[in-house]
PDB file of N, CA and C in Angstrom:
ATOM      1  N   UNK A   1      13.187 -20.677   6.183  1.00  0.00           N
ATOM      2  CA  UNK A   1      12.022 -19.918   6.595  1.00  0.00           C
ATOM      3  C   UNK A   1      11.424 -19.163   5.405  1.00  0.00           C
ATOM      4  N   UNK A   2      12.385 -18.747   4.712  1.00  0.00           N
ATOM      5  CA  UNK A   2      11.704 -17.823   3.434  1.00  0.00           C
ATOM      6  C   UNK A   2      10.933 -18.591   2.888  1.00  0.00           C
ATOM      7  N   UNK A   3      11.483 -19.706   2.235  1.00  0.00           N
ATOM      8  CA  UNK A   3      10.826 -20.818   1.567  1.00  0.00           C
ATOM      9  C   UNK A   3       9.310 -21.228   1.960  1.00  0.00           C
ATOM     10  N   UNK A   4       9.102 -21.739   3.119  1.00  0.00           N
ATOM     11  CA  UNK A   4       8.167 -21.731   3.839  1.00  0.00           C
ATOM     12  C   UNK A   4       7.067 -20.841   3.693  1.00  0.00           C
ATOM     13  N   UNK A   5       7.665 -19.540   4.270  1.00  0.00           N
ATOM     14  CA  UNK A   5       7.017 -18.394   4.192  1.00  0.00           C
ATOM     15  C   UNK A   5       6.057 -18.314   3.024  1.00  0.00           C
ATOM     16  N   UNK A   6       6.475 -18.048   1.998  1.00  0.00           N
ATOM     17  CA  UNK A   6       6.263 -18.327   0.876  1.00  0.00           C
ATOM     18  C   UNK A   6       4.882 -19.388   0.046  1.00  0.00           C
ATOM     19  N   UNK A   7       5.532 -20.719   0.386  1.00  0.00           N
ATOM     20  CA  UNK A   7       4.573 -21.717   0.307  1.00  0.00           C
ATOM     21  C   UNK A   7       3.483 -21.491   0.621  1.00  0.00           C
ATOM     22  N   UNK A   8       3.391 -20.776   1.784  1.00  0.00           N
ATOM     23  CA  UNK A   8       2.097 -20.819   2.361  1.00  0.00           C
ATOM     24  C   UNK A   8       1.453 -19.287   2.038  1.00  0.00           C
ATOM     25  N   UNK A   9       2.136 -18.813   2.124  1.00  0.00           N
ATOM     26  CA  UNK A   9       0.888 -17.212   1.531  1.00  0.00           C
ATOM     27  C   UNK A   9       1.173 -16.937   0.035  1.00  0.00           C
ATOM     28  N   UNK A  10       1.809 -17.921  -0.664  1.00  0.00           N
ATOM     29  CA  UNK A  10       1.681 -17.107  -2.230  1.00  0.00           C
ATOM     30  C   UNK A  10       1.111 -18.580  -2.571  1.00  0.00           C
ATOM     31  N   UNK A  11       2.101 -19.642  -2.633  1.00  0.00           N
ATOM     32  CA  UNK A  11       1.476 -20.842  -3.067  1.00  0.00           C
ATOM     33  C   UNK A  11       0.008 -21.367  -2.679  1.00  0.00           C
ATOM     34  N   UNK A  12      -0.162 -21.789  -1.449  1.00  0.00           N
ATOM     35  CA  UNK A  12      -1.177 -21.959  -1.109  1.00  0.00           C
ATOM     36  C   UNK A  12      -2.574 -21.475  -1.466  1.00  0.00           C
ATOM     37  N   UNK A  13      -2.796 -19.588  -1.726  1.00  0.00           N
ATOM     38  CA  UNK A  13      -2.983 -19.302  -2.337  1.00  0.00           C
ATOM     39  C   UNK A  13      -3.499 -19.396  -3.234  1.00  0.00           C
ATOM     40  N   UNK A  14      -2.709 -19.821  -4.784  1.00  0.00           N
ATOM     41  CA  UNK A  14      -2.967 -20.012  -5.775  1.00  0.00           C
ATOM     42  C   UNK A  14      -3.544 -21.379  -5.475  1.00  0.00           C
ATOM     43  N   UNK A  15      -3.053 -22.260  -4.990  1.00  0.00           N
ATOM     44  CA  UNK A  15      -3.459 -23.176  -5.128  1.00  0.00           C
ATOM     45  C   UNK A  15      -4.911 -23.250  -4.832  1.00  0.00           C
ATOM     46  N   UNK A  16      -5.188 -22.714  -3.427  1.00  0.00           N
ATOM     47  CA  UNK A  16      -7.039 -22.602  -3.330  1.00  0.00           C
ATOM     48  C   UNK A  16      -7.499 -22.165  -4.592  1.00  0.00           C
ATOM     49  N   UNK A  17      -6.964 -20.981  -4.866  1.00  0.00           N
ATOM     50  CA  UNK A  17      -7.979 -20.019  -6.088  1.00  0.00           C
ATOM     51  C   UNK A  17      -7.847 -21.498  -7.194  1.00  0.00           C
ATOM     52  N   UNK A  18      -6.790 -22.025  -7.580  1.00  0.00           N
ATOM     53  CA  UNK A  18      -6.767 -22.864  -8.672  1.00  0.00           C
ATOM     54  C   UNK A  18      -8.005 -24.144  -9.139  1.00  0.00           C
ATOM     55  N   UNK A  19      -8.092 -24.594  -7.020  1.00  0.00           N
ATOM     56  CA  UNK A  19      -8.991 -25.745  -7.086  1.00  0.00           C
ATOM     57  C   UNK A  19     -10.426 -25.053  -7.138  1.00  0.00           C
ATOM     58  N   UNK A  20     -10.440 -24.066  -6.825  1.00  0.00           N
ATOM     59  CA  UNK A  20     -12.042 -23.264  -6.662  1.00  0.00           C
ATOM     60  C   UNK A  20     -12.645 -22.622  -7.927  1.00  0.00           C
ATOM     61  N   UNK A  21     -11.719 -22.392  -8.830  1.00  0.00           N
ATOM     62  CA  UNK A  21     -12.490 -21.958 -10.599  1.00  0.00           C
ATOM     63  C   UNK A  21     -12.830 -23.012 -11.267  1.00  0.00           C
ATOM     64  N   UNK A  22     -12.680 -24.292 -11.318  1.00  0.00           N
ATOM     65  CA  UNK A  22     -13.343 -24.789 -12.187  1.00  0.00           C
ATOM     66  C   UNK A  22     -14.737 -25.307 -11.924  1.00  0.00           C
ATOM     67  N   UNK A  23     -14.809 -25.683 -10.647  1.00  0.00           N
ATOM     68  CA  UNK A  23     -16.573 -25.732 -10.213  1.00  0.00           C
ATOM     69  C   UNK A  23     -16.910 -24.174 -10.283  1.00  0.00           C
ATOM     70  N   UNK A  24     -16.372 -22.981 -10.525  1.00  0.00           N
ATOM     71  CA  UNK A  24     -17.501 -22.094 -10.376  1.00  0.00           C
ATOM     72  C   UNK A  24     -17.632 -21.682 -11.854  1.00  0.00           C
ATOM     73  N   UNK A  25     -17.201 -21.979 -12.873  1.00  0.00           N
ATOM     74  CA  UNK A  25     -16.921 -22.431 -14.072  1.00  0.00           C
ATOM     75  C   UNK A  25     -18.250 -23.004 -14.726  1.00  0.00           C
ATOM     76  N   UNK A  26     -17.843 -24.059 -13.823  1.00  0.00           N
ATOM     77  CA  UNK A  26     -18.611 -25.643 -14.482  1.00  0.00           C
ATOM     78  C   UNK A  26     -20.504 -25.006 -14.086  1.00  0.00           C
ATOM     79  N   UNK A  27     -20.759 -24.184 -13.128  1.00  0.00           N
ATOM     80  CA  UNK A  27     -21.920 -24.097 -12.512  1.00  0.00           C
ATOM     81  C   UNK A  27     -22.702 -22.733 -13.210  1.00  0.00           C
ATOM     82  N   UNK A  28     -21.181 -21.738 -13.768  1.00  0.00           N
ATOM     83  CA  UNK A  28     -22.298 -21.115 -15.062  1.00  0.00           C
ATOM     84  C   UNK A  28     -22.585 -19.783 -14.209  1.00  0.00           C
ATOM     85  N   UNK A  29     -22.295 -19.737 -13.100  1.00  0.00           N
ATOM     86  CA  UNK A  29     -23.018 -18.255 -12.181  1.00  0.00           C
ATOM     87  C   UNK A  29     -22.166 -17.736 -11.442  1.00  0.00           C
ATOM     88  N   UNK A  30     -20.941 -17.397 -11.873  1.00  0.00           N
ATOM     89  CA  UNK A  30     -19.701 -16.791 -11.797  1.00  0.00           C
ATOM     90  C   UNK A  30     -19.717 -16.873 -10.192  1.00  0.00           C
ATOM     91  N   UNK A  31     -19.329 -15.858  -8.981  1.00  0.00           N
ATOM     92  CA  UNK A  31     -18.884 -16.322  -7.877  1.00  0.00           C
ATOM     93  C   UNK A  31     -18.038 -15.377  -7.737  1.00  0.00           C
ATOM     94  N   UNK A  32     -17.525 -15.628  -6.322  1.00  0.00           N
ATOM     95  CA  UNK A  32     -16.311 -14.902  -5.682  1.00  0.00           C
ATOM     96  C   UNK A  32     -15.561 -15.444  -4.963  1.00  0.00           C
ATOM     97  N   UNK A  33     -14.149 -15.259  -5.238  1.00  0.00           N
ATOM     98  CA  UNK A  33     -13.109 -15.945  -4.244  1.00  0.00           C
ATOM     99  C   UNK A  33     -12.859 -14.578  -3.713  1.00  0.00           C
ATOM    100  N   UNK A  34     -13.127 -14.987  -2.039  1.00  0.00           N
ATOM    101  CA  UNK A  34     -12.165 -14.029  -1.092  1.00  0.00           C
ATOM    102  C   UNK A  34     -10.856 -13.924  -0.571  1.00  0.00           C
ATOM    103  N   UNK A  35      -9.979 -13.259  -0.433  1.00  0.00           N
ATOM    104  CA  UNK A  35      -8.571 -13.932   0.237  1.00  0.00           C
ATOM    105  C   UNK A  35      -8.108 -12.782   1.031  1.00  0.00           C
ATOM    106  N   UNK A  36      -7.763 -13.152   1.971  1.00  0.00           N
ATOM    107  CA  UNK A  36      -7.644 -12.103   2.914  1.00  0.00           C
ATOM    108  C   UNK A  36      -6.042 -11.888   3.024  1.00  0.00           C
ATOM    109  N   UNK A  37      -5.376 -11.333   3.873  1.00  0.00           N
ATOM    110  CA  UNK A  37      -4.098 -11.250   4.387  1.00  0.00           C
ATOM    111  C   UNK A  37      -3.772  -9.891   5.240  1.00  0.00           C
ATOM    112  N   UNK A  38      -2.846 -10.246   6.047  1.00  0.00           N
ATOM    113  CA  UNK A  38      -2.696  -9.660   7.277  1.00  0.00           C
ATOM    114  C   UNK A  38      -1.909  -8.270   7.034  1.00  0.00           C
ATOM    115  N   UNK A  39      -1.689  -7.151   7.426  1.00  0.00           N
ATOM    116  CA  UNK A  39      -0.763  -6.092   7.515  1.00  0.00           C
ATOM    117  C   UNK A  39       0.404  -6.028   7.312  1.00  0.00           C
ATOM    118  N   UNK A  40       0.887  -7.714   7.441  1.00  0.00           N
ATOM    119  CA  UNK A  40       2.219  -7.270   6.917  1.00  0.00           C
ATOM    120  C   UNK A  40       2.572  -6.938   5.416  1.00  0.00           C
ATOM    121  N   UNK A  41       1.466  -7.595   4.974  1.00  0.00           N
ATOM    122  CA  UNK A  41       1.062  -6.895   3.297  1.00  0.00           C
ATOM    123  C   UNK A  41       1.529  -5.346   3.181  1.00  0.00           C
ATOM    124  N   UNK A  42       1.267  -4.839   3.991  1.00  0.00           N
ATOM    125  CA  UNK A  42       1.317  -3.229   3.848  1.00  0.00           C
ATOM    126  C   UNK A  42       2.533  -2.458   4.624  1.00  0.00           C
ATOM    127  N   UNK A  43       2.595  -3.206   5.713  1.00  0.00           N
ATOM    128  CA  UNK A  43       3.248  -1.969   6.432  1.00  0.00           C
ATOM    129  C   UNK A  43       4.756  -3.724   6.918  1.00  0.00           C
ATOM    130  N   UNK A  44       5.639  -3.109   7.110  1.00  0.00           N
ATOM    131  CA  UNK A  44       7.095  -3.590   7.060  1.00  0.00           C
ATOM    132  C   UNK A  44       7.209  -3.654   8.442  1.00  0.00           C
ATOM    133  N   UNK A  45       7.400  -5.230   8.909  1.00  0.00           N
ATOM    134  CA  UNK A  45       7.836  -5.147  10.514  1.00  0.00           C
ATOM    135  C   UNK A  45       9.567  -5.838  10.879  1.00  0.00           C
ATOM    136  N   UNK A  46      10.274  -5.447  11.701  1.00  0.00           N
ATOM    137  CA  UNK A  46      11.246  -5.419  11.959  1.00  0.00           C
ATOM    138  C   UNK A  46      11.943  -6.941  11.983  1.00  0.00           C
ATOM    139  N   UNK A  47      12.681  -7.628  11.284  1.00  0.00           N
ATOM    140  CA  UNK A  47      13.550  -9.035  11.503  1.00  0.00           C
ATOM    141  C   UNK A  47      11.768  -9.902  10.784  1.00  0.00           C
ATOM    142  N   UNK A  48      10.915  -9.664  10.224  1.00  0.00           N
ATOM    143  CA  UNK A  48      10.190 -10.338   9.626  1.00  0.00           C
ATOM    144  C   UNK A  48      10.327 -10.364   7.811  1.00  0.00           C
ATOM    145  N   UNK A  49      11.091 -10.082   7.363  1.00  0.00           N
ATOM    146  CA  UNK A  49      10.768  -9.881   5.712  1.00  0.00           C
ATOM    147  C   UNK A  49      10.363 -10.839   4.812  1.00  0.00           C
ATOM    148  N   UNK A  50      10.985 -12.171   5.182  1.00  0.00           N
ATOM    149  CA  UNK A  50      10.118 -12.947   4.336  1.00  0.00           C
ATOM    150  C   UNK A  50       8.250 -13.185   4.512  1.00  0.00           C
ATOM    151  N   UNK A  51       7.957 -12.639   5.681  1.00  0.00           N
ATOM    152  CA  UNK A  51       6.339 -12.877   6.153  1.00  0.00           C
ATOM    153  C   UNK A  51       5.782 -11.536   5.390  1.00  0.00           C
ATOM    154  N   UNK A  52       6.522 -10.199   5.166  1.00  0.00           N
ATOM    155  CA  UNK A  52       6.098  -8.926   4.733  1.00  0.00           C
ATOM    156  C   UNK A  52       6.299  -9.096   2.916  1.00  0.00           C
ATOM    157  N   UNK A  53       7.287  -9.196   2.512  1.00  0.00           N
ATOM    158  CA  UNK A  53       7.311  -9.762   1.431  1.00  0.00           C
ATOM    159  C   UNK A  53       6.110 -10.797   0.613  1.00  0.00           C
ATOM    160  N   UNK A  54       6.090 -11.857   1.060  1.00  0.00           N
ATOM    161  CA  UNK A  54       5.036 -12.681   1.085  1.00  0.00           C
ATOM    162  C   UNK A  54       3.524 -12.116   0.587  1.00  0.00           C
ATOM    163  N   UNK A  55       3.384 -11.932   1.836  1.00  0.00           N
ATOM    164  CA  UNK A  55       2.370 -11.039   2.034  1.00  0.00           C
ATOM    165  C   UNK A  55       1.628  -9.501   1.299  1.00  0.00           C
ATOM    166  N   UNK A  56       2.764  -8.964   0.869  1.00  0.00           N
ATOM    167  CA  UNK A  56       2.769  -7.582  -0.003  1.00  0.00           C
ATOM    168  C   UNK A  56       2.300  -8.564  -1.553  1.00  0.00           C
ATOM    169  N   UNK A  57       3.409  -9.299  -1.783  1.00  0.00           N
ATOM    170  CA  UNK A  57       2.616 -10.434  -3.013  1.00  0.00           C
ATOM    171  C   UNK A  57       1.474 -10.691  -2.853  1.00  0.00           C
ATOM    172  N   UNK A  58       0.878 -11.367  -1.950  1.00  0.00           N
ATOM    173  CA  UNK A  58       0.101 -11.752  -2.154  1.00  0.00           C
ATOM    174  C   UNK A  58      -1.365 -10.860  -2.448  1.00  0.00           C
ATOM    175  N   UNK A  59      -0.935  -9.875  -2.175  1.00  0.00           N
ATOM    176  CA  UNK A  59      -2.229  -8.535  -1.918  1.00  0.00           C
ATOM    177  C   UNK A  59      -1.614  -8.245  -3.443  1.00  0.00           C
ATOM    178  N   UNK A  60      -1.047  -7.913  -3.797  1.00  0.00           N
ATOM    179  CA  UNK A  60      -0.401  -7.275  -5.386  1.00  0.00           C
ATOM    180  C   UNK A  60      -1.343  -8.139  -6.168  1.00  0.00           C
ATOM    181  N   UNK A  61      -1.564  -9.697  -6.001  1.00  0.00           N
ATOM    182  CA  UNK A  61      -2.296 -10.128  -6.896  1.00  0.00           C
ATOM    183  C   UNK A  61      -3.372 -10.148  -6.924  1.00  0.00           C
ATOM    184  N   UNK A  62      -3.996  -9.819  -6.321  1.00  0.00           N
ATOM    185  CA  UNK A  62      -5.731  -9.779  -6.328  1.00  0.00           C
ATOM    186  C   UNK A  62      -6.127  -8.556  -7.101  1.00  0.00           C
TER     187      UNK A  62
END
């Protein structure tokens, strides 16, 4: 589950932002990537840590 967890809110992630800079790059008129994520970013819920964890990453990097 951690693993998982993971994949999908840190990897995934990067991976959008990764495929989305070089067309906004290539087009010369800079842009914005949005990325959202849920509360468990912030606040710690009970028998969930790899989803809060995750999540706290993933907000750390923006």
């Amino acid at each position: 589950m951690w693993k998982d967890m993971f994949d999908v809110n840190l990897t995934g992630v990067f991976n959008t932002v990764r495929a989305s800079l070089p067309s906004m790059v290539e087009r010369g008129e800079g842009g914005s990537v949005v990325l959202t994520s849920s509360t468990a970013g912030l606040l710690g819920y009970l028998k969930h840590g790899a989803l809060h964890c995750s999540e706290a990453r993933a907000l750390s990097a923006c």
